[in-house]
C-alpha atoms as a PDB file:
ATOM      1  CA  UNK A   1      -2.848  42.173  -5.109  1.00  0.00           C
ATOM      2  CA  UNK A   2      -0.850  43.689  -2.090  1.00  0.00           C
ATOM      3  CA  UNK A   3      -3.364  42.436   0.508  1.00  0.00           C
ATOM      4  CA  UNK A   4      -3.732  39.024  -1.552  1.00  0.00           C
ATOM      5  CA  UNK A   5       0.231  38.664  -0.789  1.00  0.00           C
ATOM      6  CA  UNK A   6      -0.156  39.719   2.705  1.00  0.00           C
ATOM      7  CA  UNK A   7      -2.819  37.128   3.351  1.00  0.00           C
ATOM      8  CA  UNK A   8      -0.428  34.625   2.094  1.00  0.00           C
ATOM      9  CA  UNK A   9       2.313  35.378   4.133  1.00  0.00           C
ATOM     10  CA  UNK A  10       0.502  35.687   7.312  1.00  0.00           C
ATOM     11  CA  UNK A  11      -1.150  32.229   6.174  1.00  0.00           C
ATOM     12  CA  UNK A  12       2.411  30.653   5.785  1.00  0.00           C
ATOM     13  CA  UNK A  13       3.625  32.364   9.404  1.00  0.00           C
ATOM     14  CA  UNK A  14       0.697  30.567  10.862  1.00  0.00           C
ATOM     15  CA  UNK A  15       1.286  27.270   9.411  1.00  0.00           C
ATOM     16  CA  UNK A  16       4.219  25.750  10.617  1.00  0.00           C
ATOM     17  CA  UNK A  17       3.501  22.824   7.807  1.00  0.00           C
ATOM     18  CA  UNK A  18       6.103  22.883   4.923  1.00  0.00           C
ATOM     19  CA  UNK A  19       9.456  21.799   3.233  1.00  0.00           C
ATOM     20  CA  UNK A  20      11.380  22.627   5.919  1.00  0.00           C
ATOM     21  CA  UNK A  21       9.206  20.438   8.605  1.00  0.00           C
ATOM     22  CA  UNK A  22       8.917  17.740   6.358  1.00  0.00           C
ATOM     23  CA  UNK A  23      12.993  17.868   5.899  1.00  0.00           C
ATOM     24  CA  UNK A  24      13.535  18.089   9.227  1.00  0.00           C
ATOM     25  CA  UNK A  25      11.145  14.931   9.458  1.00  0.00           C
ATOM     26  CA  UNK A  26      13.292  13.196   6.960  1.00  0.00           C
ATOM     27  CA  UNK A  27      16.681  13.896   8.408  1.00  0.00           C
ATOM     28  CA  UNK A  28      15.752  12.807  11.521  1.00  0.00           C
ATOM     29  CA  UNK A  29      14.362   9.787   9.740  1.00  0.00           C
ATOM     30  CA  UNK A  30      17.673   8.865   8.460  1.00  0.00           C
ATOM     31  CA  UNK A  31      19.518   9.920  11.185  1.00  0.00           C
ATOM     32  CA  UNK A  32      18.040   7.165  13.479  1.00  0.00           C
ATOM     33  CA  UNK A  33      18.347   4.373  10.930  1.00  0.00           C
ATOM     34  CA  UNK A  34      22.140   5.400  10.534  1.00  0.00           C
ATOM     35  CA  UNK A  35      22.466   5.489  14.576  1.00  0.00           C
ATOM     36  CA  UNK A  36      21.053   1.634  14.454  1.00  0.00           C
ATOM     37  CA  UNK A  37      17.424   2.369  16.060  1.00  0.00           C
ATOM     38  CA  UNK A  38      15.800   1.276  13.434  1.00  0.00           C
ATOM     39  CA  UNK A  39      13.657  -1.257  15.440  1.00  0.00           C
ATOM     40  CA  UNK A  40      12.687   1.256  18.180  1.00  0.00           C
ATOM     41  CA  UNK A  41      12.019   3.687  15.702  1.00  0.00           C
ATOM     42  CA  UNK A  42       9.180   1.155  14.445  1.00  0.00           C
ATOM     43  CA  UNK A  43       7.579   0.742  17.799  1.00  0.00           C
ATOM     44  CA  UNK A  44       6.220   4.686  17.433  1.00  0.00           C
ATOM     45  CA  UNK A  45       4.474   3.809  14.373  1.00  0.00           C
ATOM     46  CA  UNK A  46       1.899   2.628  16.340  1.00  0.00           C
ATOM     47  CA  UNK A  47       0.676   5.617  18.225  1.00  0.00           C
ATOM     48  CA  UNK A  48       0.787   7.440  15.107  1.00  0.00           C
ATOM     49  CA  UNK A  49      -1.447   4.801  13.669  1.00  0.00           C
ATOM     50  CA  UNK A  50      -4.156   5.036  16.846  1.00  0.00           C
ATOM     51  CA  UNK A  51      -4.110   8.993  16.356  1.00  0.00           C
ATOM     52  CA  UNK A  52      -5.248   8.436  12.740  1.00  0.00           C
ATOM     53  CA  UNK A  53      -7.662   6.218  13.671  1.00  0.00           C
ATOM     54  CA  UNK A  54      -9.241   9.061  16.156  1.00  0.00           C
ATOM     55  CA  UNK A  55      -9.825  11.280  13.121  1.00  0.00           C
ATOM     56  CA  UNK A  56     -13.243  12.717  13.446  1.00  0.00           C
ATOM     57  CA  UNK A  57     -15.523  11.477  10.480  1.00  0.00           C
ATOM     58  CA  UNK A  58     -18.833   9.009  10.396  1.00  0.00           C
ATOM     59  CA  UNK A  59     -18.549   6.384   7.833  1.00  0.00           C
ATOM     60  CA  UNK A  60     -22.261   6.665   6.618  1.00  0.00           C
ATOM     61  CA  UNK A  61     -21.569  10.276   6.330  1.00  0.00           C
ATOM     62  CA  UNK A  62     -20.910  11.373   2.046  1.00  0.00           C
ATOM     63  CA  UNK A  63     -17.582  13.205   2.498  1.00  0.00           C
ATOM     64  CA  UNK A  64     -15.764  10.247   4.748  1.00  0.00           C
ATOM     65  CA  UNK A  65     -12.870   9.306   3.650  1.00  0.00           C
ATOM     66  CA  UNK A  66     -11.375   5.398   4.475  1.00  0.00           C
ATOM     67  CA  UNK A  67      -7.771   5.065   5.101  1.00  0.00           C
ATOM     68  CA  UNK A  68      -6.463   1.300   3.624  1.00  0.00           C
ATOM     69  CA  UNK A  69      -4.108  -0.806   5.279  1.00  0.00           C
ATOM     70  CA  UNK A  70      -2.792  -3.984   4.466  1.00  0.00           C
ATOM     71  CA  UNK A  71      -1.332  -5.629   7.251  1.00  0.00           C
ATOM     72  CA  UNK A  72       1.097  -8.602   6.475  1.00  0.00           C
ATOM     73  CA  UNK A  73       2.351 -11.102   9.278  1.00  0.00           C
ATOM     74  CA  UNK A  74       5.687 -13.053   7.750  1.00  0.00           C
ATOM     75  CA  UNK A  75       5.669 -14.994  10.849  1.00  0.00           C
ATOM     76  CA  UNK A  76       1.896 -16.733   9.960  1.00  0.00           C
ATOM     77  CA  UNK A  77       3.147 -16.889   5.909  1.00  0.00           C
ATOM     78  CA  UNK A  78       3.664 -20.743   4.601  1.00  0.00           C
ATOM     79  CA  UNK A  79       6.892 -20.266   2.993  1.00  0.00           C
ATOM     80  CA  UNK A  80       5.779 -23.123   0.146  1.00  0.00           C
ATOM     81  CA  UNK A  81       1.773 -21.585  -0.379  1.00  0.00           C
ATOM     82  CA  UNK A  82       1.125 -19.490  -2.852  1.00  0.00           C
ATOM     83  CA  UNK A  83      -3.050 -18.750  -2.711  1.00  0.00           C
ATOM     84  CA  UNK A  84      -2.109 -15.134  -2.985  1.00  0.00           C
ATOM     85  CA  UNK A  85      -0.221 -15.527  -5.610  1.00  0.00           C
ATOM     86  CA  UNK A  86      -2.751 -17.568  -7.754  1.00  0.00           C
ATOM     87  CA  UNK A  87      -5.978 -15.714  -6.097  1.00  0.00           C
ATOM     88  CA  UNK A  88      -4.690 -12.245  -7.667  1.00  0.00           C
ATOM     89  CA  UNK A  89      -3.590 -13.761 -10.945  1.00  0.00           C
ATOM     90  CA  UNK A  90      -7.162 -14.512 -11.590  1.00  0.00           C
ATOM     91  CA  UNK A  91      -9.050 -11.747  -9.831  1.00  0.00           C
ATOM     92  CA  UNK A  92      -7.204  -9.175 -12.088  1.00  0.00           C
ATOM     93  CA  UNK A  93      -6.702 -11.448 -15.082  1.00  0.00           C
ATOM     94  CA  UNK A  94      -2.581 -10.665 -14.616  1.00  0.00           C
ATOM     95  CA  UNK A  95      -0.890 -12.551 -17.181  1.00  0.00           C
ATOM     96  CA  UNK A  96       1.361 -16.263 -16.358  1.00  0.00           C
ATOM     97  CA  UNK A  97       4.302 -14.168 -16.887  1.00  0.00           C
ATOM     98  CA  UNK A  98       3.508 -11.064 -14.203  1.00  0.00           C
ATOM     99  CA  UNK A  99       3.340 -10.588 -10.830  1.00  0.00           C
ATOM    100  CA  UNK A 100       1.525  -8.336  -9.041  1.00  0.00           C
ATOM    101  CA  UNK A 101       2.353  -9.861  -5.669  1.00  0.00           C
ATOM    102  CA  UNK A 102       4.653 -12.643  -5.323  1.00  0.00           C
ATOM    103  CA  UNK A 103       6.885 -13.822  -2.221  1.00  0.00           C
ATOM    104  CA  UNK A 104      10.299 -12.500  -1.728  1.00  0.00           C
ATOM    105  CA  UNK A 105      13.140 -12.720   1.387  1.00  0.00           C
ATOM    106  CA  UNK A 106      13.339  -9.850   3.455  1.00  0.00           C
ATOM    107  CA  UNK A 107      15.895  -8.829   5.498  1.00  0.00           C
ATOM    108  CA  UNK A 108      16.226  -6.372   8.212  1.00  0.00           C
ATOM    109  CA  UNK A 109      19.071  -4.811  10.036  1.00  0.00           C
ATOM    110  CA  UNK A 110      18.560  -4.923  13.171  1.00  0.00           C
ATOM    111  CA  UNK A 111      19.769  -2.272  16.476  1.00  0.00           C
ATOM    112  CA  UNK A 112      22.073  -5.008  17.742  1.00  0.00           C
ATOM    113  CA  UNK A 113      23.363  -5.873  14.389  1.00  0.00           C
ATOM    114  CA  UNK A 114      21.712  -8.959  13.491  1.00  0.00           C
ATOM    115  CA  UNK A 115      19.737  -9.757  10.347  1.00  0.00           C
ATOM    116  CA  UNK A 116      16.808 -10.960  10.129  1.00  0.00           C
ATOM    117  CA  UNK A 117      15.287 -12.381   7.126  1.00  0.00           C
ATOM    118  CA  UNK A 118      11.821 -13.831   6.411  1.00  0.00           C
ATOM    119  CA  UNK A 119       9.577 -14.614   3.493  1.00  0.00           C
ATOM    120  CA  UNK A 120       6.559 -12.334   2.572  1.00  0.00           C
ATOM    121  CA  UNK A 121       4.431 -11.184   0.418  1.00  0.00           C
ATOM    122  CA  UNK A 122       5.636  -8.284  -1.753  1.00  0.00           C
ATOM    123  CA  UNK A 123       3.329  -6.383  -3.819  1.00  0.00           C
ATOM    124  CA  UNK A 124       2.702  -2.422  -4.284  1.00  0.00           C
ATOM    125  CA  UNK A 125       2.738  -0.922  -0.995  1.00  0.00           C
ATOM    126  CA  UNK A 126       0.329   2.093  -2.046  1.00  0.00           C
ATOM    127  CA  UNK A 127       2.645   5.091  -0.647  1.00  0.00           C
ATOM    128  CA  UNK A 128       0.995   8.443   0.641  1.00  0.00           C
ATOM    129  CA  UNK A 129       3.814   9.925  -1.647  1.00  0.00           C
ATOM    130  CA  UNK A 130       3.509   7.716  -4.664  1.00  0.00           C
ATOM    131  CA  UNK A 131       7.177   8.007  -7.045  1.00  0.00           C
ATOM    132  CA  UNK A 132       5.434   6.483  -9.798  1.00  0.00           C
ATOM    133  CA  UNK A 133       2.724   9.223  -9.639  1.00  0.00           C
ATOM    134  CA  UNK A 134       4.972  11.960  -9.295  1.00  0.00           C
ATOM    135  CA  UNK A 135       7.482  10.819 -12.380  1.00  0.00           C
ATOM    136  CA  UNK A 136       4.101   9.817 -15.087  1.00  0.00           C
ATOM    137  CA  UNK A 137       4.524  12.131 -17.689  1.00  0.00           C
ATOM    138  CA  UNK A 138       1.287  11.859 -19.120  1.00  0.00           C
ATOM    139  CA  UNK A 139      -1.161  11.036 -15.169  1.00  0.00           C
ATOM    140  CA  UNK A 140      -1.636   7.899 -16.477  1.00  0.00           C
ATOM    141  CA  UNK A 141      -0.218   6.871 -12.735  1.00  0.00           C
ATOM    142  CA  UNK A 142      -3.199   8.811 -10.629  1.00  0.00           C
ATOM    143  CA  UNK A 143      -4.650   8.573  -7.025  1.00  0.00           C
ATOM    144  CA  UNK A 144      -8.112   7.793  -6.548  1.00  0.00           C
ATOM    145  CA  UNK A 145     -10.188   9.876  -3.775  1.00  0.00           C
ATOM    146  CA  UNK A 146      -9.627   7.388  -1.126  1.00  0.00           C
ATOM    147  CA  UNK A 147      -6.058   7.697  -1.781  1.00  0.00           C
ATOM    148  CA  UNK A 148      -5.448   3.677  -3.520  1.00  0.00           C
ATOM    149  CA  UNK A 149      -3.209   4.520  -6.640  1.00  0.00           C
ATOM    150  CA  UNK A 150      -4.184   2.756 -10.073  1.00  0.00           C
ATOM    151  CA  UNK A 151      -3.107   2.834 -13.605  1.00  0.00           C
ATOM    152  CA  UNK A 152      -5.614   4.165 -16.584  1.00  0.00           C
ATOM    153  CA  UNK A 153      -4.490   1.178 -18.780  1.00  0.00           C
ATOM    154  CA  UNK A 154      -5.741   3.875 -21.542  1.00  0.00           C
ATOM    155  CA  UNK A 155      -3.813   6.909 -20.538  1.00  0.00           C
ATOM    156  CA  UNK A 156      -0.649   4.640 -20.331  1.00  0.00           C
ATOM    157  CA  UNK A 157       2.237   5.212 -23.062  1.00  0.00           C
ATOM    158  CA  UNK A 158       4.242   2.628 -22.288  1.00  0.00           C
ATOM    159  CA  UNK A 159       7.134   4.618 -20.804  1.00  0.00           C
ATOM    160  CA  UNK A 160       8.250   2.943 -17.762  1.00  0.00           C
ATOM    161  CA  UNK A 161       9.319   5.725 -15.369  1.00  0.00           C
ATOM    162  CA  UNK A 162       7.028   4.576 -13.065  1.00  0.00           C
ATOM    163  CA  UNK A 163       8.782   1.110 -13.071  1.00  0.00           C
ATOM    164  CA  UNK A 164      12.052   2.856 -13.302  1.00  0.00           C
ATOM    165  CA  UNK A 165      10.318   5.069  -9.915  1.00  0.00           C
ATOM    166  CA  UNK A 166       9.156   2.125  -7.823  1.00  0.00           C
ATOM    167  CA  UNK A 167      11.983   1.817  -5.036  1.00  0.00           C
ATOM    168  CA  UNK A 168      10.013  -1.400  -3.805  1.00  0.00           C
ATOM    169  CA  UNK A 169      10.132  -3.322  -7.615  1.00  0.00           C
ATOM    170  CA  UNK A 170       6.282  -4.195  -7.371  1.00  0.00           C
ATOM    171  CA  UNK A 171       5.408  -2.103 -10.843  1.00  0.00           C
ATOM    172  CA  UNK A 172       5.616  -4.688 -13.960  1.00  0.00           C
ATOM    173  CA  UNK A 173       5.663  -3.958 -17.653  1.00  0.00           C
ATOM    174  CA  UNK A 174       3.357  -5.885 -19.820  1.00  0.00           C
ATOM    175  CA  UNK A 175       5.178  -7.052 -22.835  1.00  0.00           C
ATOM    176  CA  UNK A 176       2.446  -9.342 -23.759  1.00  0.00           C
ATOM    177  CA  UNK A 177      -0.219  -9.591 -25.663  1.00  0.00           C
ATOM    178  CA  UNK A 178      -2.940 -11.440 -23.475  1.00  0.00           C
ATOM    179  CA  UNK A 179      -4.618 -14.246 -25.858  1.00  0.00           C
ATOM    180  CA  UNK A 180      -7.810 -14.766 -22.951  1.00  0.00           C
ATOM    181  CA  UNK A 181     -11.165 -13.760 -24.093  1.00  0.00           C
ATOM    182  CA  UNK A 182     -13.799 -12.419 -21.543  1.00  0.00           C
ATOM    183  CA  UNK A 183     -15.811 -15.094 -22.554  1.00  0.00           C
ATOM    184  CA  UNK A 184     -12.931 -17.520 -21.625  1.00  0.00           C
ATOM    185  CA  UNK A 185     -14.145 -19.480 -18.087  1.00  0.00           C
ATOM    186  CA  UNK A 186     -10.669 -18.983 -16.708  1.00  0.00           C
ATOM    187  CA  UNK A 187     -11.278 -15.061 -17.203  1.00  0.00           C
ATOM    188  CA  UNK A 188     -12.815 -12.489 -14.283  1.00  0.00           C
ATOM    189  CA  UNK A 189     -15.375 -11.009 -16.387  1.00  0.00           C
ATOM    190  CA  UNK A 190     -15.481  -7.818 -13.852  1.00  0.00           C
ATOM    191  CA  UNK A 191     -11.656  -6.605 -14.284  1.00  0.00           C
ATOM    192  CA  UNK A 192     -10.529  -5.951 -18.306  1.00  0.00           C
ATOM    193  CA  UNK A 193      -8.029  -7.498 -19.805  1.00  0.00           C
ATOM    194  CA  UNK A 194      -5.121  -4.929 -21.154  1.00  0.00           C
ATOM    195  CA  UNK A 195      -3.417  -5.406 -24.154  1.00  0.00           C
ATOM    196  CA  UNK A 196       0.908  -5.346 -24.074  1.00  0.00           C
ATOM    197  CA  UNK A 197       2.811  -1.976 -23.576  1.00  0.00           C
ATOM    198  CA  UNK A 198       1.214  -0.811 -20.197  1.00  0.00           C
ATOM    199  CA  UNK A 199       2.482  -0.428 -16.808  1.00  0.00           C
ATOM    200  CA  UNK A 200       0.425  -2.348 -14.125  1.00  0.00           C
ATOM    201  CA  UNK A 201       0.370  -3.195  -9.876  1.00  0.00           C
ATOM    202  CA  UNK A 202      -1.770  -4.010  -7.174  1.00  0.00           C
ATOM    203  CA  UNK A 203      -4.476  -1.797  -6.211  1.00  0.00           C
ATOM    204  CA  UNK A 204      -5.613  -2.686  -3.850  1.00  0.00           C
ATOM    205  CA  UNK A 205      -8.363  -5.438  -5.854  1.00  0.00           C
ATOM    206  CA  UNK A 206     -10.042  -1.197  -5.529  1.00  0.00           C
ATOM    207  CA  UNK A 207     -13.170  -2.850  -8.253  1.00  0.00           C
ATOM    208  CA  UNK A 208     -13.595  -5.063  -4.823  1.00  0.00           C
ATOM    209  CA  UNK A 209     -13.720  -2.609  -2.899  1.00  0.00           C
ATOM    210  CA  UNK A 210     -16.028  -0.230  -4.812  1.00  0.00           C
ATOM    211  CA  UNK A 211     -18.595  -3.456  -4.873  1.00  0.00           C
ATOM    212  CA  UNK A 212     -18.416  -4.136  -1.480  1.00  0.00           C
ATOM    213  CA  UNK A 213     -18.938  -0.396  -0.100  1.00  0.00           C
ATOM    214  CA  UNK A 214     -21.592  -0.164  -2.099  1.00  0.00           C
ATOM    215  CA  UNK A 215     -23.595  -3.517  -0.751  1.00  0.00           C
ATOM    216  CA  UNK A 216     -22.646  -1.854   2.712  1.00  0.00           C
ATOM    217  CA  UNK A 217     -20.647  -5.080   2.865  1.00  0.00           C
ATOM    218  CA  UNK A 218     -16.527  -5.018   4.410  1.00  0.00           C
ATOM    219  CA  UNK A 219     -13.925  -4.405   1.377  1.00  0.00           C
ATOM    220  CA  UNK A 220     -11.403  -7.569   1.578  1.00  0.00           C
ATOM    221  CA  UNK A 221      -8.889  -8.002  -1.371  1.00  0.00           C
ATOM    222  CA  UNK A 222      -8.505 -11.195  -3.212  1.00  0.00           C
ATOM    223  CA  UNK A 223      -5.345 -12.117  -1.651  1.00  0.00           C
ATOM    224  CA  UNK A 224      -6.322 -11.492   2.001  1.00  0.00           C
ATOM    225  CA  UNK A 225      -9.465 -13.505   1.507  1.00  0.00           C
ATOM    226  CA  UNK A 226      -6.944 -16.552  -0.238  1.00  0.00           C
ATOM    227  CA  UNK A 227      -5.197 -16.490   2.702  1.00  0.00           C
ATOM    228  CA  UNK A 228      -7.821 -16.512   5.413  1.00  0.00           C
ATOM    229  CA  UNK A 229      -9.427 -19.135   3.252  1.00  0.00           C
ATOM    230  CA  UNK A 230      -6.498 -21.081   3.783  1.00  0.00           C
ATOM    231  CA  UNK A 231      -6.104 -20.739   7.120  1.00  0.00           C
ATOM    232  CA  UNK A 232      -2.956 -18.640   7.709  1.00  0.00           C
ATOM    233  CA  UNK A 233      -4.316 -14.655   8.141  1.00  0.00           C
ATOM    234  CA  UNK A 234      -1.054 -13.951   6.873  1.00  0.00           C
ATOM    235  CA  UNK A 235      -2.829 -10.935   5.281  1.00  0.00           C
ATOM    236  CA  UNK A 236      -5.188  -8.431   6.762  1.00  0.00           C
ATOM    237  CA  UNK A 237      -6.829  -5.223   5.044  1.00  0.00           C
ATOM    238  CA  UNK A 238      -9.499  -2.966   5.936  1.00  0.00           C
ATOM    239  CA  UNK A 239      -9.883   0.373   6.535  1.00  0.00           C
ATOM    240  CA  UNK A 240      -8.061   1.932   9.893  1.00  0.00           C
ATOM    241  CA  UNK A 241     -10.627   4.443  11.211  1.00  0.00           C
ATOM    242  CA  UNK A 242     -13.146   1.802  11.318  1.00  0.00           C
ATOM    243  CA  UNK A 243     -12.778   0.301  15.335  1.00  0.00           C
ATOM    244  CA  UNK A 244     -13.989  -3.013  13.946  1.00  0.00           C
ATOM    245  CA  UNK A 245     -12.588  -3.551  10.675  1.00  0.00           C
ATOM    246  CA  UNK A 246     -10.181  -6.584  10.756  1.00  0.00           C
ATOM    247  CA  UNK A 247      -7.280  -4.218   9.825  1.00  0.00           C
ATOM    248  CA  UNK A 248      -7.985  -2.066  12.995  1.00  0.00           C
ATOM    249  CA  UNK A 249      -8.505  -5.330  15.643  1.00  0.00           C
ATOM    250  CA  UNK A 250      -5.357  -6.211  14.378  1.00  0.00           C
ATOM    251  CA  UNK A 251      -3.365  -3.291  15.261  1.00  0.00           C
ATOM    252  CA  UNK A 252      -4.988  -2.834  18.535  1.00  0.00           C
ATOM    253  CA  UNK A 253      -3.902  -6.457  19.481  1.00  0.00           C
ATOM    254  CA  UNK A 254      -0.226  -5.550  17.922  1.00  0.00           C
ATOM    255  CA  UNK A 255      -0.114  -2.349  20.428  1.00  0.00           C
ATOM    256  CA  UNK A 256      -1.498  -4.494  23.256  1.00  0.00           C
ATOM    257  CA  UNK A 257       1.149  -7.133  23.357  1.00  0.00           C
ATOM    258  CA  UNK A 258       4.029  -3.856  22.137  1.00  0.00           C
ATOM    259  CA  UNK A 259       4.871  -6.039  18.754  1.00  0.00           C
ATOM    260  CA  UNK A 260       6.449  -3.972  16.200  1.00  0.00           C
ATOM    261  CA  UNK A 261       4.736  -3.156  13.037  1.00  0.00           C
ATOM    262  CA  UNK A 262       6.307  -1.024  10.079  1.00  0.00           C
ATOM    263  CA  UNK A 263       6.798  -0.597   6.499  1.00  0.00           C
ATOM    264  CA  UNK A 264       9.692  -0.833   4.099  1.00  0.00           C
ATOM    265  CA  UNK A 265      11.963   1.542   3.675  1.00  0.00           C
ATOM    266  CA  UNK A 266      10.068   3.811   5.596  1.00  0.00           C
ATOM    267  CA  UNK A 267      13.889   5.805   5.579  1.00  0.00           C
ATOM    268  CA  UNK A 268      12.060   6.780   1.903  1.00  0.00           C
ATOM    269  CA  UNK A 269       9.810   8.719   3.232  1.00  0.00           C
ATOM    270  CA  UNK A 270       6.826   7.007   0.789  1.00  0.00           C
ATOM    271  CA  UNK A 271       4.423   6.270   4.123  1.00  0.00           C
ATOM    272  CA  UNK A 272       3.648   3.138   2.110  1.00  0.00           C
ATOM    273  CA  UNK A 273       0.212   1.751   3.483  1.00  0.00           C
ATOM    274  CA  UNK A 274       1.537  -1.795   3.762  1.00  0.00           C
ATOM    275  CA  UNK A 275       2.840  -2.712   6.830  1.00  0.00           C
ATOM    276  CA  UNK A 276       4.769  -5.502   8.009  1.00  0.00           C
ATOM    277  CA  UNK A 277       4.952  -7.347  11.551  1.00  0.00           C
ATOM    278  CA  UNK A 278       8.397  -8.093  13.280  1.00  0.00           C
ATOM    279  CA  UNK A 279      10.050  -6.217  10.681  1.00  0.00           C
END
């Protein structure tokens, strides 16, 4: 037991990774979004990205991992179109009343003061360090493998700390009973439809992406695909350690022409995997 201890502490001498680092991370964090740097502090975000994308890992290898991103330009976003909107609400069978991703104004402080405010998609933003996971009292909240958090519609209890936990608002309640049938036309026979009293967001369209991994096909969720379908590219996924997934041409091109491209309230320290240009 003595040696077991000693192990341990010589293991946490040698590894300078813990609360204190990721404190330190934090306060620094908010001390340059208090000092007004908030929109150089967003240019780094980009090296840090390209050092991810270096990991060392073959995708036709069994143990590699993807890392998601969503990319979302505001600046190529029709402020009247709503394919997203409408694509999602029948790829998941979300009910008329819910929204799992649905256009909001955004506005950003800038370093010399100004606002500025655009219209975007808003939907879960998939953080590293997931609130709703970590307040679920029952893991009905979980993280898959590839790190894409998801509800078990089954596990659910109807609580709504995770709602309650979502700093970004994108976690809905479903008070209703859903009257579709999956042998209604209207009705994606590949997603279930949940009965009322369980929390629900985006993930990702992750049945999509299971599907298309496994036909050795690229993942694309149903909103991205609305959009490029209707000629915007407003939204881009794909994983970032692939060179040519659409996700990882468009951050090279962002870090080519030094364009800024960050998440919300990244001061939260959530490392949300949706990212946002110009923001």
């Amino acid at each position: 037991m003595e040696r077991r201890n000693e192990e341990m502490e010589e293991k946490a001498m040698s590894d300078p990774v813990g609360s204190t680092i990721d404190r330190r991370a934090f306060i620094k964090m908010g001390a340059l979004v208090g000092a007004g740097t908030i929109t150089s502090y967003g240019l780094t975000l980009l090296p840090t990205i390209q050092k991810e994308r270096e990991r060392p890992g073959s995708s036709d290898s069994k143990d590699y991992k993807p890392t998601w991103r969503m990319i979302i330009d505001p600046s190529k976003c029709a402020k009247d179109c709503e394919d997203c909107i409408t694509a999602c609400r029948k790829e998941n069978n979300v009910h008329e009343d819910l929204f799992w991703i649905r256009k909001a104004t955004i506005v950003r402080e800038m370093a010399n003061g100004q606002k500025l405010e655009v219209t975007a998609p808003m939907l879960c933003n998939q953080c590293d360090n997931p609130p709703c996971h970590q307040v679920c009292p029952v893991d009905a909240t979980f993280i898959r493998p590839d790190d894409i958090v998801d509800v078990d519609k089954h596990r659910c209890i109807g609580c709504r700390y995770c709602v309650i936990g979502c700093p970004y608002d994108v976690r809905v309640f479903n008070f209703y009973e859903n009257p579709a049938k999956m042998a209604d036309e209207n009705v994606n026979p590949i997603y279930p439809i949940r009965m009322h009293g369980v929390a629900e967001s985006c993930n990702f369209c992750d049945h999509r992406i299971d599907k298309a991994l496994y036909a050795g096909k690229e993942p694309i969720t149903a909103c991205a695909e609305a959009c490029k379908d209707a000629g915007h590219s407003a939204i881009v996924f794909g994983d970032m350690k692939k060179p040519n997934s659409p996700v990882s041409i468009k951050i090279t091109e962002l870090a080519k022409n030094k364009v800024m491209l960050k998440g919300l309230r990244e001061d939260l320290g959530l490392k949300p995997k949706v990212l946002y240009v110009g923001l």
